[in-house]
Protein backbone atom coordinates (compact mmCIF):
# COMPACT_ATOMS: atom_id res chain seq x y z
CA UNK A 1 27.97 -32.11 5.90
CA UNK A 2 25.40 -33.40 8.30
CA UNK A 3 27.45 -31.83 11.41
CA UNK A 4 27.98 -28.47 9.44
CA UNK A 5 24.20 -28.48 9.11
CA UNK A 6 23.73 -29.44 12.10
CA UNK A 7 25.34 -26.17 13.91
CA UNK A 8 24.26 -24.13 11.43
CA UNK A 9 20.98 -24.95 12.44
CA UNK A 10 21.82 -24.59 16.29
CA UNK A 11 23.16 -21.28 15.70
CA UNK A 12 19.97 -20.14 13.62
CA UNK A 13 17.94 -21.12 16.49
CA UNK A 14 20.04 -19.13 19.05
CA UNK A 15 19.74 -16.25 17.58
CA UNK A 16 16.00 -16.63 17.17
CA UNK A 17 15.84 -17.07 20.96
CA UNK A 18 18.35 -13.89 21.68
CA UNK A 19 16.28 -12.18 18.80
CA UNK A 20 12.97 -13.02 20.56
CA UNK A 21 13.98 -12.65 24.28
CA UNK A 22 15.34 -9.27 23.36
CA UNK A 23 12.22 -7.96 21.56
CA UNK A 24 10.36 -9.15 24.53
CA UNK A 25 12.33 -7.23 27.39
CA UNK A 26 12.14 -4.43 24.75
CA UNK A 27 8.52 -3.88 24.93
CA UNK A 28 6.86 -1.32 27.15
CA UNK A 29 5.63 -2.06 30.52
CA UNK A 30 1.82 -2.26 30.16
CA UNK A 31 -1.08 -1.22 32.97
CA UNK A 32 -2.79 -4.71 33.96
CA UNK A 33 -5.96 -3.08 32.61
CA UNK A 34 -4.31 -2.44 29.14
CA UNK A 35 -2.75 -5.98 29.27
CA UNK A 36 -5.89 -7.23 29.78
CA UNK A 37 -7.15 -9.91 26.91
CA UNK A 38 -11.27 -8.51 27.61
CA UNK A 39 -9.89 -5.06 26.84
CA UNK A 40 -9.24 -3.52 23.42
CA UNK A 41 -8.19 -0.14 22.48
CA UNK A 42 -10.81 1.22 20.80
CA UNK A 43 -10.68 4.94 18.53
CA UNK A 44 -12.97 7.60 20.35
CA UNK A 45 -14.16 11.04 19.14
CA UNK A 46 -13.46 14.19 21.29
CA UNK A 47 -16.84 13.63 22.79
CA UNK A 48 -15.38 10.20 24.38
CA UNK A 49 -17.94 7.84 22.24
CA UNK A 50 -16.46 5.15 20.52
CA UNK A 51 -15.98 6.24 16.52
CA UNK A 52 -17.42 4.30 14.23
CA UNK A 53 -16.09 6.59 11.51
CA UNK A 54 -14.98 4.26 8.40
CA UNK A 55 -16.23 2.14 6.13
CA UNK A 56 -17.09 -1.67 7.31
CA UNK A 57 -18.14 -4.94 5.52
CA UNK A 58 -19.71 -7.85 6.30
CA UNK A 59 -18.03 -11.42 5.13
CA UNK A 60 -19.69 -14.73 5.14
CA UNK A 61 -23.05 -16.23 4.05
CA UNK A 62 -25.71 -14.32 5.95
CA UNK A 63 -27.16 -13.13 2.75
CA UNK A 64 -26.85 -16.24 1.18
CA UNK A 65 -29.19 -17.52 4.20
CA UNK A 66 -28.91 -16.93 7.76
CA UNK A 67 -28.64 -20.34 9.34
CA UNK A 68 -26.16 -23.12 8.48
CA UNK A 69 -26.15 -24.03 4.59
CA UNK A 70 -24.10 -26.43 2.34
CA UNK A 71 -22.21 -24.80 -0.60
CA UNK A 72 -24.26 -25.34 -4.22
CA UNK A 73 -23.19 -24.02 -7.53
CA UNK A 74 -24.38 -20.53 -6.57
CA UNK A 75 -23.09 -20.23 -3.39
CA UNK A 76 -20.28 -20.83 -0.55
CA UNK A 77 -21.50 -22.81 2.61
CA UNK A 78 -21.62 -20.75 5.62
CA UNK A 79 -22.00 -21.77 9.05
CA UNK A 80 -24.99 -19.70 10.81
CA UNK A 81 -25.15 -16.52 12.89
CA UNK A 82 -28.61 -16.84 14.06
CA UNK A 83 -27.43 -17.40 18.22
CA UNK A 84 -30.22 -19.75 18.67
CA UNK A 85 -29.48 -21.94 16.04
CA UNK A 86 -33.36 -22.23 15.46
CA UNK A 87 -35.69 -19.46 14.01
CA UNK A 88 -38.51 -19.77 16.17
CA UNK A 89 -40.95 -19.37 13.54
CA UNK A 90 -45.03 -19.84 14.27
CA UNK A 91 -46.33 -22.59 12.29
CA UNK A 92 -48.54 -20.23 9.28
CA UNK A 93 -45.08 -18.69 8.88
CA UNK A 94 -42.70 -21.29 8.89
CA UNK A 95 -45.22 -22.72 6.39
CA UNK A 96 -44.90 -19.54 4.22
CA UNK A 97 -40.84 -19.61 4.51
CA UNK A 98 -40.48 -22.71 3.15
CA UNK A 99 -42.50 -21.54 0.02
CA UNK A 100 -40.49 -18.97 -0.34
CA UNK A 101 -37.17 -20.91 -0.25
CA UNK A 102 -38.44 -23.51 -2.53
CA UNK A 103 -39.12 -20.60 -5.15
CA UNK A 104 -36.18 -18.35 -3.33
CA UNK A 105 -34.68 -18.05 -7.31
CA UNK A 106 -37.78 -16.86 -8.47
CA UNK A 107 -39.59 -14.56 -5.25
CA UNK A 108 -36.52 -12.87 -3.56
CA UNK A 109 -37.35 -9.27 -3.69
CA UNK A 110 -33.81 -8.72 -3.20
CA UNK A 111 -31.96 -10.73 -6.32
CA UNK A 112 -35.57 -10.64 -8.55
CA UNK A 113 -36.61 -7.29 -8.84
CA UNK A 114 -33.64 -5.36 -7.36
CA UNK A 115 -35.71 -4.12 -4.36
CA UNK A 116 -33.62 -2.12 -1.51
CA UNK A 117 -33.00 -5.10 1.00
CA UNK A 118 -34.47 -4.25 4.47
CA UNK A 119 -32.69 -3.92 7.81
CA UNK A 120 -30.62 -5.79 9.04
CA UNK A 121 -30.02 -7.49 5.26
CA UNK A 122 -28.33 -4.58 3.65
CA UNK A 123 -25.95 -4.63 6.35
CA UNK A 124 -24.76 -7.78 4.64
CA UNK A 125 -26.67 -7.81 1.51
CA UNK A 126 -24.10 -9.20 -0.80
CA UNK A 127 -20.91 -8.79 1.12
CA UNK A 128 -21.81 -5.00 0.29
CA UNK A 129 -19.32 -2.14 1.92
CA UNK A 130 -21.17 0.79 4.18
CA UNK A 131 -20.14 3.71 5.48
CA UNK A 132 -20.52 5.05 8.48
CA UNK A 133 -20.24 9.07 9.44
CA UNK A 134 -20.12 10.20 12.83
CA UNK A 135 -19.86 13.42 14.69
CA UNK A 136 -18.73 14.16 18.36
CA UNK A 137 -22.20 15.50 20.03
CA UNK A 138 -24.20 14.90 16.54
CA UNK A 139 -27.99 14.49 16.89
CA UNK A 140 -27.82 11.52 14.47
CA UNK A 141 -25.21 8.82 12.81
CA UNK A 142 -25.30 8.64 9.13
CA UNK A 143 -24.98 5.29 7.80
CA UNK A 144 -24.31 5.43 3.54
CA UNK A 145 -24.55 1.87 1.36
CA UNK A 146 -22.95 0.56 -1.46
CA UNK A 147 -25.97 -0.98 -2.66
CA UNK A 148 -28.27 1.70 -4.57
CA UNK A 149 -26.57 4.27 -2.55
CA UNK A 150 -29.28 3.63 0.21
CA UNK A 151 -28.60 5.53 2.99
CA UNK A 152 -30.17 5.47 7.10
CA UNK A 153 -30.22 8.22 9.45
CA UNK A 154 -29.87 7.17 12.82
CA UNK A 155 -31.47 9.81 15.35
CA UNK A 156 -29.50 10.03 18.23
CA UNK A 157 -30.97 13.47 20.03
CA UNK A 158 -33.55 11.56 22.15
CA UNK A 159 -36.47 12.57 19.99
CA UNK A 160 -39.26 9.50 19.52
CA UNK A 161 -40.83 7.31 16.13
CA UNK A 162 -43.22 9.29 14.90
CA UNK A 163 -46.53 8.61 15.04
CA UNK A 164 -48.83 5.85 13.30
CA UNK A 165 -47.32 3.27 10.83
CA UNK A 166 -45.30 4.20 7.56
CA UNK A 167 -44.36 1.78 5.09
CA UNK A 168 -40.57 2.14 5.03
CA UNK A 169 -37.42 0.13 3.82
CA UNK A 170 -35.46 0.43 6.49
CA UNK A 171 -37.53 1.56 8.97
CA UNK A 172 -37.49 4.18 11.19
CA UNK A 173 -34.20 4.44 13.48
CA UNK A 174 -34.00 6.03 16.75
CA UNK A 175 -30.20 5.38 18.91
CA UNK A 176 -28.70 5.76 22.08
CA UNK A 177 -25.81 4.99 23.84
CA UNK A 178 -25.46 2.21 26.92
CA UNK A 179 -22.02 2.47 27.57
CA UNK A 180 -19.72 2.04 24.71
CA UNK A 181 -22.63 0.26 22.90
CA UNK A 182 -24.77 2.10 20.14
CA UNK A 183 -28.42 0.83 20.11
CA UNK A 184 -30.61 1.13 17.74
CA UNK A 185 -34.79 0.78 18.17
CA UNK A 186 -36.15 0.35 14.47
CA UNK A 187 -39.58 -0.09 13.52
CA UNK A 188 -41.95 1.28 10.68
CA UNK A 189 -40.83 -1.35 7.99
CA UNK A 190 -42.58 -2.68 4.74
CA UNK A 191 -44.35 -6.34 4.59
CA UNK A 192 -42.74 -8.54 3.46
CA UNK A 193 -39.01 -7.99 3.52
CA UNK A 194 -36.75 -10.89 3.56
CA UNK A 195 -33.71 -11.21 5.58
CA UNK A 196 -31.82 -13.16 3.03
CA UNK A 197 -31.96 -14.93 0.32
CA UNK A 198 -33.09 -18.29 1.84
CA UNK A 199 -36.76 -16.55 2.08
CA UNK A 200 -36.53 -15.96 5.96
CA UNK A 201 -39.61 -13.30 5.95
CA UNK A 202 -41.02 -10.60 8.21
CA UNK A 203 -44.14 -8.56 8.22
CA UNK A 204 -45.18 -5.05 8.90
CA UNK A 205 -44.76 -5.41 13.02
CA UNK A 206 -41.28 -5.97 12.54
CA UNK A 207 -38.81 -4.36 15.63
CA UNK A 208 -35.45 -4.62 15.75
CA UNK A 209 -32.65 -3.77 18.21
CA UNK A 210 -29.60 -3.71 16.46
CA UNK A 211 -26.24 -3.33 18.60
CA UNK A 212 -23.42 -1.90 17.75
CA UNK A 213 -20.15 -2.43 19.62
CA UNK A 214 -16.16 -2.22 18.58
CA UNK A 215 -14.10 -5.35 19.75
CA UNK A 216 -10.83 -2.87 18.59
CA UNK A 217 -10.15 -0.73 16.12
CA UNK A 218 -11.01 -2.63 13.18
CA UNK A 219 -13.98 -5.15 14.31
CA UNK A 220 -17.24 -3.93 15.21
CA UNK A 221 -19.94 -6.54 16.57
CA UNK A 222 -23.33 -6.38 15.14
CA UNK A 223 -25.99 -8.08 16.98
CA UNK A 224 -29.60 -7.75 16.22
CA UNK A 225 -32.66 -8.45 18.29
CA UNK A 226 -35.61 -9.37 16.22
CA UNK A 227 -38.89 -8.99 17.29
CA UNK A 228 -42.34 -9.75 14.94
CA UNK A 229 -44.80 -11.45 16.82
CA UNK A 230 -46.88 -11.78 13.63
CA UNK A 231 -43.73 -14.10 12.00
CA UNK A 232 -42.50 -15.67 15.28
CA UNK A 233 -43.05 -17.44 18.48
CA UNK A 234 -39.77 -15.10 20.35
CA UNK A 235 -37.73 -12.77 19.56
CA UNK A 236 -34.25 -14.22 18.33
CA UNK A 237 -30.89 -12.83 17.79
CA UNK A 238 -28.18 -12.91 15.04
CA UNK A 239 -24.58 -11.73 15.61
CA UNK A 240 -21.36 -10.98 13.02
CA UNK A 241 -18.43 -9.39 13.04
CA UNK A 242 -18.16 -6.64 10.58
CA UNK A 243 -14.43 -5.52 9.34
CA UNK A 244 -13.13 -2.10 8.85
CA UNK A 245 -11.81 -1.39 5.42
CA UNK A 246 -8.00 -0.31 5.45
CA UNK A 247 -7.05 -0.56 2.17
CA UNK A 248 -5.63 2.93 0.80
CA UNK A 249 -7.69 5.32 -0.70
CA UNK A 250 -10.71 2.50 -0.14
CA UNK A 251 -14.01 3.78 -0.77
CA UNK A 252 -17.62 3.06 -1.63
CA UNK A 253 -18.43 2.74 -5.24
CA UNK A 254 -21.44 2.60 -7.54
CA UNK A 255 -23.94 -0.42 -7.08
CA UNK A 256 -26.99 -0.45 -9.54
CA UNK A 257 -29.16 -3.12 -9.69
CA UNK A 258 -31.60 -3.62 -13.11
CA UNK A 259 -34.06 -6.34 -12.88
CA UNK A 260 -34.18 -6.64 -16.64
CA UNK A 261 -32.03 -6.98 -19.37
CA UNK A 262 -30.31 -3.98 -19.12
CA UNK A 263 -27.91 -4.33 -22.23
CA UNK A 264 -30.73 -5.25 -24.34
CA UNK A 265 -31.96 -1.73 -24.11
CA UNK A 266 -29.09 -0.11 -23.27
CA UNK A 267 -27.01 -1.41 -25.24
């Protein structure tokens, strides 16, 4: 029995190795470019950009908070995205931060009173899904939410902010193109706004840089510059992968947040 075993498993592992070597000589011959592990087919419109069309989610704990966090009965533990570990926070602020996270159950804007998450939370706020709609040679990228069907236009025809302050959201957003990178300059946002639910704050002088980039077809890299020399000593960075729905006949449904008992008046 043991020798019968024995060449049946010598056999199985032939064939694995004919099966293997032949799917190998089988494939086509690749340019060295194409080959290439720091190169990644990406889709493209007609125009040549890079298309973004689809609908993309975020997974992990950003929301939760953006810097490394234990799991607790409400949440997962998440490693951080922030790329320099450290928010550089000035003191006043890192003083106001920790109030908030001590009380983060009680003051999020976000999870408390159902306000629209600023940028760049709602591009993670709760694991949410977002679409993105893209035309070749459009003056702008259209960016639609899940959450309270929020929605961001983002200029891409050259033209500036407009003028003086306004109390936005999610800001004012003005893109270009550096290569196959999209980046977007956003300012114009309200005080206030929280960038997750660990009570990381921002105030009204709030810029961001947001980058978008694909890494293939079905990751995009999201890194974001942020800039509020009211809240912090630098600007810092965070940086996630979001992933392209491909599920058939995906697509974004309704997300309505009440902050009150809902059932008990509509019942």
């Amino acid at each position: 029995m043991i020798v019968s075993s024995t060449r049946c498993f010598t056999r199985l592992a032939g064939a694995l190795l004919v099966a293997s070597a032949f799917g190998q000589s089988a494939k086509p011959v690749s340019s060295p470019r194409a080959s290439s592990p720091h190169v990644a087919a990406i889709p493209r419109l007609a125009d040549g950009r890079p298309d973004f069309n689809g609908i993309w989610q975020a997974i992990g704990g950003a929301d939760i908070d953006l810097q490394d966090h234990a799991a607790d009965k409400y949440a997962p533990g998440a490693q951080t995205v922030v790329e320099e570990h450290t928010i550089p926070y000035l003191p006043a602020s890192l003083q106001q931060r920790d109030q908030n996270h001590a009380e983060r159950n009680n003051l999020d804007p976000v999870t408390t009173r159902c306000n629209l998450p600023g940028v760049p939370r709602i591009t993670y706020a709760r694991n949410l899904p977002f679409q993105i709609f893209q035309l070749p040679k459009g003056d702008k990228i259209t960016v639609l939410y899940e959450y309270a069907e929020a929605h961001r236009f983002l200029y891409t025809n050259g033209t500036p902010h407009p003028p003086g302050h306004i109390n936005w959201y999610l800001g004012d957003s003005r893109a270009k193109w550096e290569g196959d990178t999209l980046v977007v300059d956003s300012i114009d946002f309200l005080d206030g706004l929280w960038l997750d639910h660990a009570g990381d704050t921002t105030s009204p002088d709030l810029h961001l840089v947001e980058r978008y980039k694909l890494l293939d077809a079905d990751h995009l890299d999201y890194n974001v510059e942020i800039d509020d020399p009211k809240t912090y000593a630098k600007p810092w960075h965070i940086d996630l992968v979001l992933y392209r729905r491909k599920e058939k006949n995906f697509q974004l449904l309704d997300y309505v947040c009440y902050a009150f008992p809902y059932e008990k008046y509509y019942p």
